[in-house]
Every structure is written in structure tokens, then in C-alpha cells.
C-alpha atoms as a PDB file:
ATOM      1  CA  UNK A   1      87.500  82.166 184.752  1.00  0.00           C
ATOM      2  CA  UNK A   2      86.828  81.726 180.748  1.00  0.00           C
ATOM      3  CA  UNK A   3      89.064  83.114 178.992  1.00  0.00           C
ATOM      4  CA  UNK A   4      87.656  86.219 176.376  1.00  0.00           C
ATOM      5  CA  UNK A   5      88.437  84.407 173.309  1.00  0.00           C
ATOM      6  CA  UNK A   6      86.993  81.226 174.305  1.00  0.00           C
ATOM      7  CA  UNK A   7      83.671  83.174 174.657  1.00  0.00           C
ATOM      8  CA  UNK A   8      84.040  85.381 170.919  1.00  0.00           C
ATOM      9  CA  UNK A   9      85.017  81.806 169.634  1.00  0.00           C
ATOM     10  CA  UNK A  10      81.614  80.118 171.194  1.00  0.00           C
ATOM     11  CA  UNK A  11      78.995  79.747 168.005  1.00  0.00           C
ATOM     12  CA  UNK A  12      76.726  80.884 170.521  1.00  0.00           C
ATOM     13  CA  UNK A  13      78.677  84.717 170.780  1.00  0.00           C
ATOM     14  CA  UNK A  14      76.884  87.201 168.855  1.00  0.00           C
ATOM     15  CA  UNK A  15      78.676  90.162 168.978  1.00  0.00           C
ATOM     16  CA  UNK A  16      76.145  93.120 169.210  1.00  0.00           C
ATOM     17  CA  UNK A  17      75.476  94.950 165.579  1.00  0.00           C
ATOM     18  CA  UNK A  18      74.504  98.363 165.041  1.00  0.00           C
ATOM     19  CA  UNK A  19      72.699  99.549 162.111  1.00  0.00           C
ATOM     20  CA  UNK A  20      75.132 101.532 159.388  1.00  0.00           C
ATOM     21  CA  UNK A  21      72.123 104.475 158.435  1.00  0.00           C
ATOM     22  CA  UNK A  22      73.344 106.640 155.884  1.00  0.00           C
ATOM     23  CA  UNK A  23      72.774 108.811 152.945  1.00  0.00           C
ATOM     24  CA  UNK A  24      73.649 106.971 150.262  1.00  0.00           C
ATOM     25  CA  UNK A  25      74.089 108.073 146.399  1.00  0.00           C
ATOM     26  CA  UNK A  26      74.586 104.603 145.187  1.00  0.00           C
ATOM     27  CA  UNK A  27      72.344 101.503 146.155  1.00  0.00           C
ATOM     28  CA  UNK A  28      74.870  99.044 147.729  1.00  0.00           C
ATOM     29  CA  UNK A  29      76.207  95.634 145.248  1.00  0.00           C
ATOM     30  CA  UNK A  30      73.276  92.830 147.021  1.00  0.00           C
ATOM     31  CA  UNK A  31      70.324  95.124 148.185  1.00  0.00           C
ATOM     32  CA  UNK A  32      68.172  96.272 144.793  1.00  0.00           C
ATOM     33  CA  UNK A  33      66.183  93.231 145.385  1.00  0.00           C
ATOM     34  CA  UNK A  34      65.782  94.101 149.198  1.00  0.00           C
ATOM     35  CA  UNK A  35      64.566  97.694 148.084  1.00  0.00           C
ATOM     36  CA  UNK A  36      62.248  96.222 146.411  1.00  0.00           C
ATOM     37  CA  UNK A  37      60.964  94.689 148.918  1.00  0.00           C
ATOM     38  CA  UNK A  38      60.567  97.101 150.907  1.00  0.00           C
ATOM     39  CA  UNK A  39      58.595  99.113 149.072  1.00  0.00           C
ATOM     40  CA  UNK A  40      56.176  96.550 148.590  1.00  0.00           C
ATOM     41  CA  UNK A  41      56.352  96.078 152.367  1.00  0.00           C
ATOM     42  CA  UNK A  42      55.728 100.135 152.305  1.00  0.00           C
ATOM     43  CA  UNK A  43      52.926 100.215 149.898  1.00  0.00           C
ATOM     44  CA  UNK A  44      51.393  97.517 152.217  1.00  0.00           C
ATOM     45  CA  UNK A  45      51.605  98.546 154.963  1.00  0.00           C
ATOM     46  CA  UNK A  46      51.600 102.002 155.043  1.00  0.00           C
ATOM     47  CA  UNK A  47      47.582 102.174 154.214  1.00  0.00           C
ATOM     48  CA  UNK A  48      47.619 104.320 151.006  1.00  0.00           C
ATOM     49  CA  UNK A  49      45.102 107.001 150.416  1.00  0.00           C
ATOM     50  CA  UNK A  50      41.912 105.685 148.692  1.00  0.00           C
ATOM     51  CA  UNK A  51      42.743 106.675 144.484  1.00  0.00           C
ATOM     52  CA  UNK A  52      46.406 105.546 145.003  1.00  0.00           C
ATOM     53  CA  UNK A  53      47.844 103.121 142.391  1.00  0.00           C
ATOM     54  CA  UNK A  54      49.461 100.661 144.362  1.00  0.00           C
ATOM     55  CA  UNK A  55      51.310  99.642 141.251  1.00  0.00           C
ATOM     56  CA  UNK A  56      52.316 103.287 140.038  1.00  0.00           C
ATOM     57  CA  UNK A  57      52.923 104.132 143.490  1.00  0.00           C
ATOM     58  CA  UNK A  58      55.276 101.128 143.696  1.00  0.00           C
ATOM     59  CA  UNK A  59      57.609 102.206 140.270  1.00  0.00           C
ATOM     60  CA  UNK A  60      56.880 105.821 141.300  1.00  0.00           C
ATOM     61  CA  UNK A  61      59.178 105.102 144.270  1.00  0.00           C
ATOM     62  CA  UNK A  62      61.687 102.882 142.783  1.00  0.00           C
ATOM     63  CA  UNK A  63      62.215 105.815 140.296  1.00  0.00           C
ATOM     64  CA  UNK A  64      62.662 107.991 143.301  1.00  0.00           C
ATOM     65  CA  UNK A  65      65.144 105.641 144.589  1.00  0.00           C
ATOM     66  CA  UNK A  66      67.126 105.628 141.336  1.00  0.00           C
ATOM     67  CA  UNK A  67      66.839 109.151 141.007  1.00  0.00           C
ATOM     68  CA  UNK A  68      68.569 109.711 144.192  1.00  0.00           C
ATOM     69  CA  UNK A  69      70.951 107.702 143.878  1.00  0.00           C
ATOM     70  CA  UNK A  70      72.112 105.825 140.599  1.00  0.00           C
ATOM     71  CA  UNK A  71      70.703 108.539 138.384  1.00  0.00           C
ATOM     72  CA  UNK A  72      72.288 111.016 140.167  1.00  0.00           C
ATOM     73  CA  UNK A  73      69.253 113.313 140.026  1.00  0.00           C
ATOM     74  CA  UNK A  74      67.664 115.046 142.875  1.00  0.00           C
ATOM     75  CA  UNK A  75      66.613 113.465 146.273  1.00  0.00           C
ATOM     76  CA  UNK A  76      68.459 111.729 149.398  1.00  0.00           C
ATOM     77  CA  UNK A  77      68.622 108.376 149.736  1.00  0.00           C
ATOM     78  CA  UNK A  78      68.693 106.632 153.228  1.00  0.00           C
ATOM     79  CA  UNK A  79      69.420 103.028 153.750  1.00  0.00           C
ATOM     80  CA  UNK A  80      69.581 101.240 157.304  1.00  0.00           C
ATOM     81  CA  UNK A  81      71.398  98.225 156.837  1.00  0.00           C
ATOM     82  CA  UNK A  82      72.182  95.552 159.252  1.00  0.00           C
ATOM     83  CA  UNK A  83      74.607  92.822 159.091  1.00  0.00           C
ATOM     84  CA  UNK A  84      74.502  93.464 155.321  1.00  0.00           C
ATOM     85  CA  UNK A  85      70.253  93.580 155.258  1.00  0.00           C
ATOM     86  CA  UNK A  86      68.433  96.424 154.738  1.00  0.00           C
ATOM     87  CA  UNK A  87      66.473  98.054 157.522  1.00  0.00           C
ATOM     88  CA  UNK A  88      65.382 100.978 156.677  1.00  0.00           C
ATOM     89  CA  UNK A  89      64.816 103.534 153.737  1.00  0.00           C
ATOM     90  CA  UNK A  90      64.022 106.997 153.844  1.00  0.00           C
ATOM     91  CA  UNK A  91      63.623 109.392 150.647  1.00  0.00           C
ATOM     92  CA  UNK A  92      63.697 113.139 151.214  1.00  0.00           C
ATOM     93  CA  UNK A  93      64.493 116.172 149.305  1.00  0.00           C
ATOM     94  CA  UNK A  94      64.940 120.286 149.686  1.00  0.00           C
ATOM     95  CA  UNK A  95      62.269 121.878 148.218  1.00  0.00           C
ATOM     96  CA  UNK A  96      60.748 125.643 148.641  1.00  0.00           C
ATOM     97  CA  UNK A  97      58.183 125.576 151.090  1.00  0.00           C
ATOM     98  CA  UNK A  98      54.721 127.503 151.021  1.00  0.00           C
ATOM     99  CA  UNK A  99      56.225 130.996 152.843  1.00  0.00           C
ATOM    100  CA  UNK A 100      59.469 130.559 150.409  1.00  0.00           C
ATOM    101  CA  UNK A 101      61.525 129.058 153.032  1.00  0.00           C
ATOM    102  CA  UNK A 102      63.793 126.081 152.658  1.00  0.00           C
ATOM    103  CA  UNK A 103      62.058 122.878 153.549  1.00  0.00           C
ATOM    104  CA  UNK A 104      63.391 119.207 153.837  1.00  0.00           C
ATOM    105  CA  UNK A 105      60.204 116.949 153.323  1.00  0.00           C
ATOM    106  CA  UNK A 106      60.707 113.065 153.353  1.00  0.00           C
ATOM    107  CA  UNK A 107      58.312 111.612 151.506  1.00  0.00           C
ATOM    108  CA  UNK A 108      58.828 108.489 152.450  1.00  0.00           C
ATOM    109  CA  UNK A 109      60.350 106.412 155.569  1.00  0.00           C
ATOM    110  CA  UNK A 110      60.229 102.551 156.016  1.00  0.00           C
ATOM    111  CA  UNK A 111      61.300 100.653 158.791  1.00  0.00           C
ATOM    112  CA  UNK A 112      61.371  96.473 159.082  1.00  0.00           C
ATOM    113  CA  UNK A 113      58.794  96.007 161.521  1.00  0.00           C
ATOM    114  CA  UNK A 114      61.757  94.078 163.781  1.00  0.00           C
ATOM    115  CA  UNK A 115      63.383  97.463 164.101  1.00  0.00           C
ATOM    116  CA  UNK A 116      60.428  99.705 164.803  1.00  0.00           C
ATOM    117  CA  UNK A 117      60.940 101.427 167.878  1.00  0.00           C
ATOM    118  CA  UNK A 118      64.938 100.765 168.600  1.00  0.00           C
ATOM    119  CA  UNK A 119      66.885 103.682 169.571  1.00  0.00           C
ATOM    120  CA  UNK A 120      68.825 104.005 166.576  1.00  0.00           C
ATOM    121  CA  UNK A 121      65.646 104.690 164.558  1.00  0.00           C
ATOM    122  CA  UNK A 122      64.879 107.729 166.788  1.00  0.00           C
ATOM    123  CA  UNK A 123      69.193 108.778 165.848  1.00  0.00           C
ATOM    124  CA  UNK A 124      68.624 108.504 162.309  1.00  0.00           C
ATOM    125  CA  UNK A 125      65.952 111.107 162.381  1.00  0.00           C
ATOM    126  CA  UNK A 126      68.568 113.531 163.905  1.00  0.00           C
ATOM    127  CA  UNK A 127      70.497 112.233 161.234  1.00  0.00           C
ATOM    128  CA  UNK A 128      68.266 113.439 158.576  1.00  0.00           C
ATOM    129  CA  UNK A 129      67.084 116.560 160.475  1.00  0.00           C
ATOM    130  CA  UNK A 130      70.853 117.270 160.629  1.00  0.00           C
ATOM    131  CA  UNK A 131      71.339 117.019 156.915  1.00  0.00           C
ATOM    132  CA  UNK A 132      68.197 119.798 156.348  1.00  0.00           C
ATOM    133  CA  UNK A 133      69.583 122.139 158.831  1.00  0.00           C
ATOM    134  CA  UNK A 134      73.546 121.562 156.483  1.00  0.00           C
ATOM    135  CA  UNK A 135      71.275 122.009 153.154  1.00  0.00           C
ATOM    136  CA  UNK A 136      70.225 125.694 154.762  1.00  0.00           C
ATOM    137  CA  UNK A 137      66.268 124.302 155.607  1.00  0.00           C
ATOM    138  CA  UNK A 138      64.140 125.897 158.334  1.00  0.00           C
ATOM    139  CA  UNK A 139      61.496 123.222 157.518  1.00  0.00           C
ATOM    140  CA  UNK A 140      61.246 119.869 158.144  1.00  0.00           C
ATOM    141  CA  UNK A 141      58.293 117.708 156.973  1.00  0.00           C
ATOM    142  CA  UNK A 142      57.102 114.471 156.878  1.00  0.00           C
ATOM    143  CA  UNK A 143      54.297 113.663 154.525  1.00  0.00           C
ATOM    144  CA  UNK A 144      52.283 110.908 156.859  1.00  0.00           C
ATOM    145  CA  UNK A 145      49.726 108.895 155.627  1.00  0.00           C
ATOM    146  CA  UNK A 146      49.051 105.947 158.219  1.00  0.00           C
ATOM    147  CA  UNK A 147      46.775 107.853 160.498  1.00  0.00           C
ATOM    148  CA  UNK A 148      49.044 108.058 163.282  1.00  0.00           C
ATOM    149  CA  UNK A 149      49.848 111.456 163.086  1.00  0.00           C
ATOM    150  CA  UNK A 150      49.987 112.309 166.910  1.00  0.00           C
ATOM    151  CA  UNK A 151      52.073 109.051 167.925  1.00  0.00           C
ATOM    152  CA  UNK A 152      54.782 110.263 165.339  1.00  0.00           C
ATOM    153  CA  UNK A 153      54.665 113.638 166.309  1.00  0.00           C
ATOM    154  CA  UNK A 154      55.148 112.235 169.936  1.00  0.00           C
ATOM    155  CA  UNK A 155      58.082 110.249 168.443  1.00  0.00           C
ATOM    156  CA  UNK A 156      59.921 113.363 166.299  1.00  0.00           C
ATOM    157  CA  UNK A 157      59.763 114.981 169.425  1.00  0.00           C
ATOM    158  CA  UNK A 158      59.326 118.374 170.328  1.00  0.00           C
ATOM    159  CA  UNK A 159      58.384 120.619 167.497  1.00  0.00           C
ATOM    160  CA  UNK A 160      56.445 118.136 165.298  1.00  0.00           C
ATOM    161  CA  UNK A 161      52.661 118.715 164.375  1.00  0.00           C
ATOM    162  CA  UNK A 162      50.319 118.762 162.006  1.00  0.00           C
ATOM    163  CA  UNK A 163      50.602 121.772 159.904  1.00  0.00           C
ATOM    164  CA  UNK A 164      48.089 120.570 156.589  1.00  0.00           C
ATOM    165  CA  UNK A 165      45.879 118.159 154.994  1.00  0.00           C
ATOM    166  CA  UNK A 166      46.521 117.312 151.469  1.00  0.00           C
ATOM    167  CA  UNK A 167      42.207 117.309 149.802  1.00  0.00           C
ATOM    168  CA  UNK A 168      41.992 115.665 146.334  1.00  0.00           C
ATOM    169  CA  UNK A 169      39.271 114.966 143.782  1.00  0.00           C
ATOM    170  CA  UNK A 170      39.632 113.190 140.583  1.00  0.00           C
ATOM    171  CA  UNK A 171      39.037 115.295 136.979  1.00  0.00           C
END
């Protein structure tokens, strides 16, 4: 029988991770440049309304990013990091919504596409919705852009639909 150790010693043991996903009010010493990333990733991905500066977009969220967290301003912060590498951001915030209610909209969520669709993405969103339900909301809302409003309803779960369309003309 092999002994335990001899198997956590092997170079060939992994030992499984799990993904730290938290709200963070700081952006942890090693990860600015992986932020950054990541919203490029975002802003690529994420098929951006036609009109949309990808490049004002792009410092537009950084500055929400430092906002919520070095600045100390308003906003939530959420990092996913694995085995020190980020994963995952989400930005949200409390805001009034249209019938005066509390609402917690994230206005942004990225996911590395390696991680798309593990369980502990579908946890962080109770994560999240937990923190709206502590910050008094009775909204939560996710400003989606990608088309692929029905498979992310499906994936919030029960609750989750469409509620408006944002229409925009240039002046």
C-alpha cells in the first residue's frame, strides 16, 4: 500500500484548489496587471453595443475598479482568484431602482473562459446576491449585453428575466 505522503510528495500530486471569490476593497500586491487583462478580455469578448468606445469603455472600468476598491469610493469589487491568478471579476453597486426600491445591479461580471461553467461560479452569484439582500436590496440586476439573455437567466436560476431594454441615439 503507498504510503499518503509518498503520494502528496509525487510531482505528479496536485492537490485540488478552490477559487478564493471575494469582495475585495483593495486589489491584491501581483494582480493590477491581471485586471487589466481582463478587462480587455471583457471588452472583447463580451460584444459591446454598437457606439461603445472600446477604449473609454476599457479606463471607464478600470476607474470603476479603483473606485471600489483603492479609492475607497462607491462600488463592490469581486475577484476570483486561483492559485494566486485571477479568475473572475465582478463590479456591482446599490443603487435606487425605478419603483424607489433598493437594487444591487452588477454592471459587470468576467469569468476566464477555463472557469466558465464550474460550480463555484454558480456559488459566487449567491455570494453576491447574499451581499444585496445584507445591503437591504429587493433588486437584483444584471446589466447583460452578450445576447444571451435567456441562457443566463436559466443559469441565475429561478427568478431571473428580462425586465428592460436600454434604447439609445446619439445627439
Amino acid at each position: 500500500m503507498i504510503e499518503a505522503q509518498a503520494i502528496i510528495d509525487s510531482p505528479y500530486f496536485k492537490p485540488k484548489a478552490h477559487v478564493r471569490f471575494e469582495l475585495f476593497k483593495e486589489i491584491p500586491l501581483g494582480l493590477a496587471q491581471s485586471i487589466e487583462k481582463a478587462v480587455q478580455d471583457f471588452i472583447e469578448t463580451s460584444h459591446l453595443p454598437e457606439g461603445v468606445d472600446a477604449k473609454g469603455f476599457y479606463y471607464q472600468t478600470l476607474q470603476a475598479i479603483a473606485n471600489a476598491s483603492v479609492l475607497r469610493g462607491t462600488g463592490d469589487l469581486w475577484l476570483g482568484v486561483l492559485d494566486g491568478e485571477l479568475v473572475s471579476y465582478v463590479l456591482g453597486n446599490v443603487n435606487n431602482d425605478y419603483d424607489g426600491r433598493l437594487n444591487y445591479l452588477v454592471t459587470q461580471a468576467w469569468v476566464r473562459k477555463d472557469q466558465r461553467g464550474q460550480k463555484w461560479v454558480k456559488s459566487a452569484w449567491a455570494k453576491i446576491r447574499e451581499r444585496a439582500k445584507a445591503c437591504l436590496c429587493q433588486h437584483f440586476s444584471i446589466i447583460s449585453s452578450r445576447g444571451m439573455t435567456a441562457a443566463y437567466c436559466r443559469f441565475l436560476g429561478k427568478g431571473f428575466r428580462p425586465y428592460a431594454e436600454i434604447l439609445k441615439a446619439e445627439i
